[in-house]
N, C-alpha and C. Protein backbone atom coordinates (compact mmCIF):
# COMPACT_ATOMS: atom_id res chain seq x y z
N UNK A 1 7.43 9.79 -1.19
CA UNK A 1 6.09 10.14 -1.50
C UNK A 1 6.03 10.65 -2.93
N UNK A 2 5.12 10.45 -3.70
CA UNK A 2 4.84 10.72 -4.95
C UNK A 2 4.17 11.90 -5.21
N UNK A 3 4.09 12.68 -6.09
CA UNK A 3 4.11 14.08 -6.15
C UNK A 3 2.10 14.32 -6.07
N UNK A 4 1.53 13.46 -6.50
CA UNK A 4 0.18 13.18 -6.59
C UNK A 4 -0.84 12.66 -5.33
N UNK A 5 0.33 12.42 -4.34
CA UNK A 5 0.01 12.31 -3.40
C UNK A 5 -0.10 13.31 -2.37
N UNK A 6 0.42 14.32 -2.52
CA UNK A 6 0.69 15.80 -2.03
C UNK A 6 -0.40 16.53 -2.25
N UNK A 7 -0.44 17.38 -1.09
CA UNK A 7 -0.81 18.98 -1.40
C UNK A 7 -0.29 19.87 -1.82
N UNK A 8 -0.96 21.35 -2.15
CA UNK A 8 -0.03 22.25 -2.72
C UNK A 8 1.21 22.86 -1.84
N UNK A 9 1.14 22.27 -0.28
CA UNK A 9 2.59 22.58 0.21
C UNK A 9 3.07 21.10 -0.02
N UNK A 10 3.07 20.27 -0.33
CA UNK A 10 4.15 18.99 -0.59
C UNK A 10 3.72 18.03 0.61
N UNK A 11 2.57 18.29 1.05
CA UNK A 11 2.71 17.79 2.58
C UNK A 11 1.08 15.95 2.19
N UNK A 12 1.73 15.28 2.78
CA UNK A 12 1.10 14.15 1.84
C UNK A 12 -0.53 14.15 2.32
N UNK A 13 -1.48 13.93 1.91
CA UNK A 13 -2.91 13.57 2.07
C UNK A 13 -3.15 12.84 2.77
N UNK A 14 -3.99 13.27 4.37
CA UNK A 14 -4.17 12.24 5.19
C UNK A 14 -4.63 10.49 4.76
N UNK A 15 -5.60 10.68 3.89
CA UNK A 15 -6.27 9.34 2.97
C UNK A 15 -5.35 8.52 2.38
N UNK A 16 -4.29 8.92 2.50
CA UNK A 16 -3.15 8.47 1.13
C UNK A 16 -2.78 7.12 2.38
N UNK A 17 -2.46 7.63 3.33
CA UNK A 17 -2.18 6.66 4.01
C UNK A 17 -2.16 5.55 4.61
N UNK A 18 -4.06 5.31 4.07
CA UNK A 18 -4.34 3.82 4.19
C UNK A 18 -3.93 2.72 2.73
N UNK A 19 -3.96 3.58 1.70
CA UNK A 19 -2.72 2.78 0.48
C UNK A 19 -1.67 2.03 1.01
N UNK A 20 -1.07 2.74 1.75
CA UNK A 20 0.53 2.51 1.90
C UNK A 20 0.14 1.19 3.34
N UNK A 21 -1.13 1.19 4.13
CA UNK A 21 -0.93 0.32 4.86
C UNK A 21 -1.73 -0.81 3.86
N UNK A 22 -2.00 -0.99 2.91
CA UNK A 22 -2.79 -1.97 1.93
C UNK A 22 -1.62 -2.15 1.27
N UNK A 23 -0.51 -1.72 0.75
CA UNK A 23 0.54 -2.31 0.22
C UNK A 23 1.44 -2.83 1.49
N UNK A 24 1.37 -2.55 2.49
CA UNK A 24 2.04 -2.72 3.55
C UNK A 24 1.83 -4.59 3.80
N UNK A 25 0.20 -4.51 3.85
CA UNK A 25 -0.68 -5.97 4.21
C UNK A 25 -0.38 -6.47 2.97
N UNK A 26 -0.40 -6.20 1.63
CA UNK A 26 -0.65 -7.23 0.50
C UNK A 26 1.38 -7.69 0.55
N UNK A 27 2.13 -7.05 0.84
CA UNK A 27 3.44 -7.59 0.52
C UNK A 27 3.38 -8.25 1.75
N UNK A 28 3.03 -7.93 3.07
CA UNK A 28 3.18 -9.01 4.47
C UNK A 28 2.84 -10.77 3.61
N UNK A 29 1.72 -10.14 3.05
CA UNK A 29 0.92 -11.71 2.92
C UNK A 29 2.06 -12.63 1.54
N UNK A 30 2.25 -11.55 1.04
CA UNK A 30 2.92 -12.10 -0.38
C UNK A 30 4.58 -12.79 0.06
N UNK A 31 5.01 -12.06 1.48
CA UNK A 31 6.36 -12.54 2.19
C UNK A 31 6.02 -13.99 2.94
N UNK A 32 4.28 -14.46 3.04
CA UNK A 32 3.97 -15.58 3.59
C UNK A 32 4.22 -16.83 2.41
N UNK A 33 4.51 -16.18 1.44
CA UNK A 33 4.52 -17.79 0.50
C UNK A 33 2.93 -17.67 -0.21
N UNK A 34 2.10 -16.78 -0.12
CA UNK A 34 0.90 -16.56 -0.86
C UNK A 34 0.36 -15.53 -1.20
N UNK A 35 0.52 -15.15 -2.18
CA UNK A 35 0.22 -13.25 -2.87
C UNK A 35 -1.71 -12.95 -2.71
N UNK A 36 -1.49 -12.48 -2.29
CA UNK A 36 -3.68 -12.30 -2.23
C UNK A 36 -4.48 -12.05 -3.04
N UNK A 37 -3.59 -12.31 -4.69
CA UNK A 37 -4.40 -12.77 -5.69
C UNK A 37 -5.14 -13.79 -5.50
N UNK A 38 -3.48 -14.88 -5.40
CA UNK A 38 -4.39 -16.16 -5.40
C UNK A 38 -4.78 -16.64 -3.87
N UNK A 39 -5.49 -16.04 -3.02
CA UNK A 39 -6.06 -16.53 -2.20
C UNK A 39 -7.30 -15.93 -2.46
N UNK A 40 -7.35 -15.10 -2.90
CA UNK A 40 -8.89 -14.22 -4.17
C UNK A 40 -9.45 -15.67 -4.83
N UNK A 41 -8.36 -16.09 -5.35
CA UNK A 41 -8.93 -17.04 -6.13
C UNK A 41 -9.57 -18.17 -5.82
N UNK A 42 -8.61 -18.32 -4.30
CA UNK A 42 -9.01 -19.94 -3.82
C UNK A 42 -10.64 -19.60 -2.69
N UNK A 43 -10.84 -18.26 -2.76
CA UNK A 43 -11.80 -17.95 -2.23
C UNK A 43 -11.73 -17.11 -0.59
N UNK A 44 -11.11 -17.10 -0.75
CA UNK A 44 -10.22 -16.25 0.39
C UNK A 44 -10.40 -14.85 0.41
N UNK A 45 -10.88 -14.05 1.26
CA UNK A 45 -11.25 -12.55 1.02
C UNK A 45 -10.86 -12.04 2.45
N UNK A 46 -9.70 -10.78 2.72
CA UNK A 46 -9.99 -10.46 3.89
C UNK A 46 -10.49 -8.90 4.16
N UNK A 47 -11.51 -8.76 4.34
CA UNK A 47 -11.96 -7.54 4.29
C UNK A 47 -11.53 -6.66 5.93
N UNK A 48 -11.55 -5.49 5.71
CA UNK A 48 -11.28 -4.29 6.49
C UNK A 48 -12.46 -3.87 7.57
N UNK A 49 -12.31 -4.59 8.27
CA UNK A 49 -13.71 -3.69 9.47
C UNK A 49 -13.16 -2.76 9.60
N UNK A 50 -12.45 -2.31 10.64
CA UNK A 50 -11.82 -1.12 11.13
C UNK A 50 -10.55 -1.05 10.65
N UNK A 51 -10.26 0.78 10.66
CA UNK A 51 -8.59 0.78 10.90
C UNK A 51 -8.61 2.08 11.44
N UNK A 52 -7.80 2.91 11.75
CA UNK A 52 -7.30 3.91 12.82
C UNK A 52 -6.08 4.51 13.03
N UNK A 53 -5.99 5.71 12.71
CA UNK A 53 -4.69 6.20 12.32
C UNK A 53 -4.30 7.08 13.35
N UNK A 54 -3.09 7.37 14.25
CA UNK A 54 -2.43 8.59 15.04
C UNK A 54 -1.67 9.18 14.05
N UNK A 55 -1.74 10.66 13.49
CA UNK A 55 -0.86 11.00 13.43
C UNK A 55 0.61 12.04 13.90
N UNK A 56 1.39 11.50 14.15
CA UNK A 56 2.98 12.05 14.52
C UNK A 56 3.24 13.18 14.29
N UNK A 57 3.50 13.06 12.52
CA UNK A 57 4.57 13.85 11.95
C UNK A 57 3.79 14.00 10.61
N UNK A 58 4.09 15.26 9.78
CA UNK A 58 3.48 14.91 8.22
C UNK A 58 4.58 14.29 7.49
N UNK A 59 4.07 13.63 6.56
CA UNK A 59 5.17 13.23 5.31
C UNK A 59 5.19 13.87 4.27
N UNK A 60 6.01 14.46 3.66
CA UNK A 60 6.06 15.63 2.39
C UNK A 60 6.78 15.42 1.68
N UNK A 61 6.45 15.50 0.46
CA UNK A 61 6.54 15.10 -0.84
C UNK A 61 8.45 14.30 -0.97
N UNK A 62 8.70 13.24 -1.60
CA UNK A 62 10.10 12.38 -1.51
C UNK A 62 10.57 12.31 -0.64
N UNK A 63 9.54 12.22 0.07
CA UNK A 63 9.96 11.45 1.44
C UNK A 63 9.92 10.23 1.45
N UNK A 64 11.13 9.35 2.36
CA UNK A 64 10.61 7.96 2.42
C UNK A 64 9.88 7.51 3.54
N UNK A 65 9.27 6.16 3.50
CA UNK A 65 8.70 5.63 4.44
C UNK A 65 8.51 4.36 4.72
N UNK A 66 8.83 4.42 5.57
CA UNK A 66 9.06 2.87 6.24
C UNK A 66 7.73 2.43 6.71
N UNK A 67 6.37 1.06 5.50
CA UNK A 67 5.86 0.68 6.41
C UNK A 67 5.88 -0.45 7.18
N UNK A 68 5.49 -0.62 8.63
CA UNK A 68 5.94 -2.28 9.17
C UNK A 68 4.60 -3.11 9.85
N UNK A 69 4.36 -4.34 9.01
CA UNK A 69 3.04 -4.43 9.30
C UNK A 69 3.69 -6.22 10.31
C-alpha cells in the first residue's frame, strides 16, 4: 500500500479499494490478448453498474495485496 493511500494510523482508505479492483479488471482484460485502451477505441466500453465490498481485515500502509479477479 502506498503511503497516500493511508490514514493517519497507516490503515488504507476504504475507497482506495475499488482502484485496486479497476487495476485488478484492466490487467484481467490486458492478460486476454486486449488492453482496454484499445477496445476504447474499437468502441467497446464496459461500464460499472454495481460493485460491493465485505470487509475482513484492514490493509496498512506496505502492505501487500493480492488482487484476483
Amino acid at each position: 500500500m502506498r503511503y497516500g493511500e493511508t490514514d493517519q494510523m497507516r490503515v488504507v482508505y476504504h475507497a482506495a479499494y475499488l482502484s485496486y479492483f479497476e487495476i485488478g479488471r484492466t490487467e484481467f482484460i490486458r492478460d486476454l490478448g486486449l488492453p482496454y485502451a484499445e477496445m476504447e477505441r474499437r468502441g467497446v466500453l464496459l461500464a460499472v453498474a454495481e460493485a460491493s465490498l465485505r470487509f475482513h481485515a484492514a490493509a496498512k500502509y506496505d502492505d501487500l495485496l493480492r488482487v484476483e479477479t
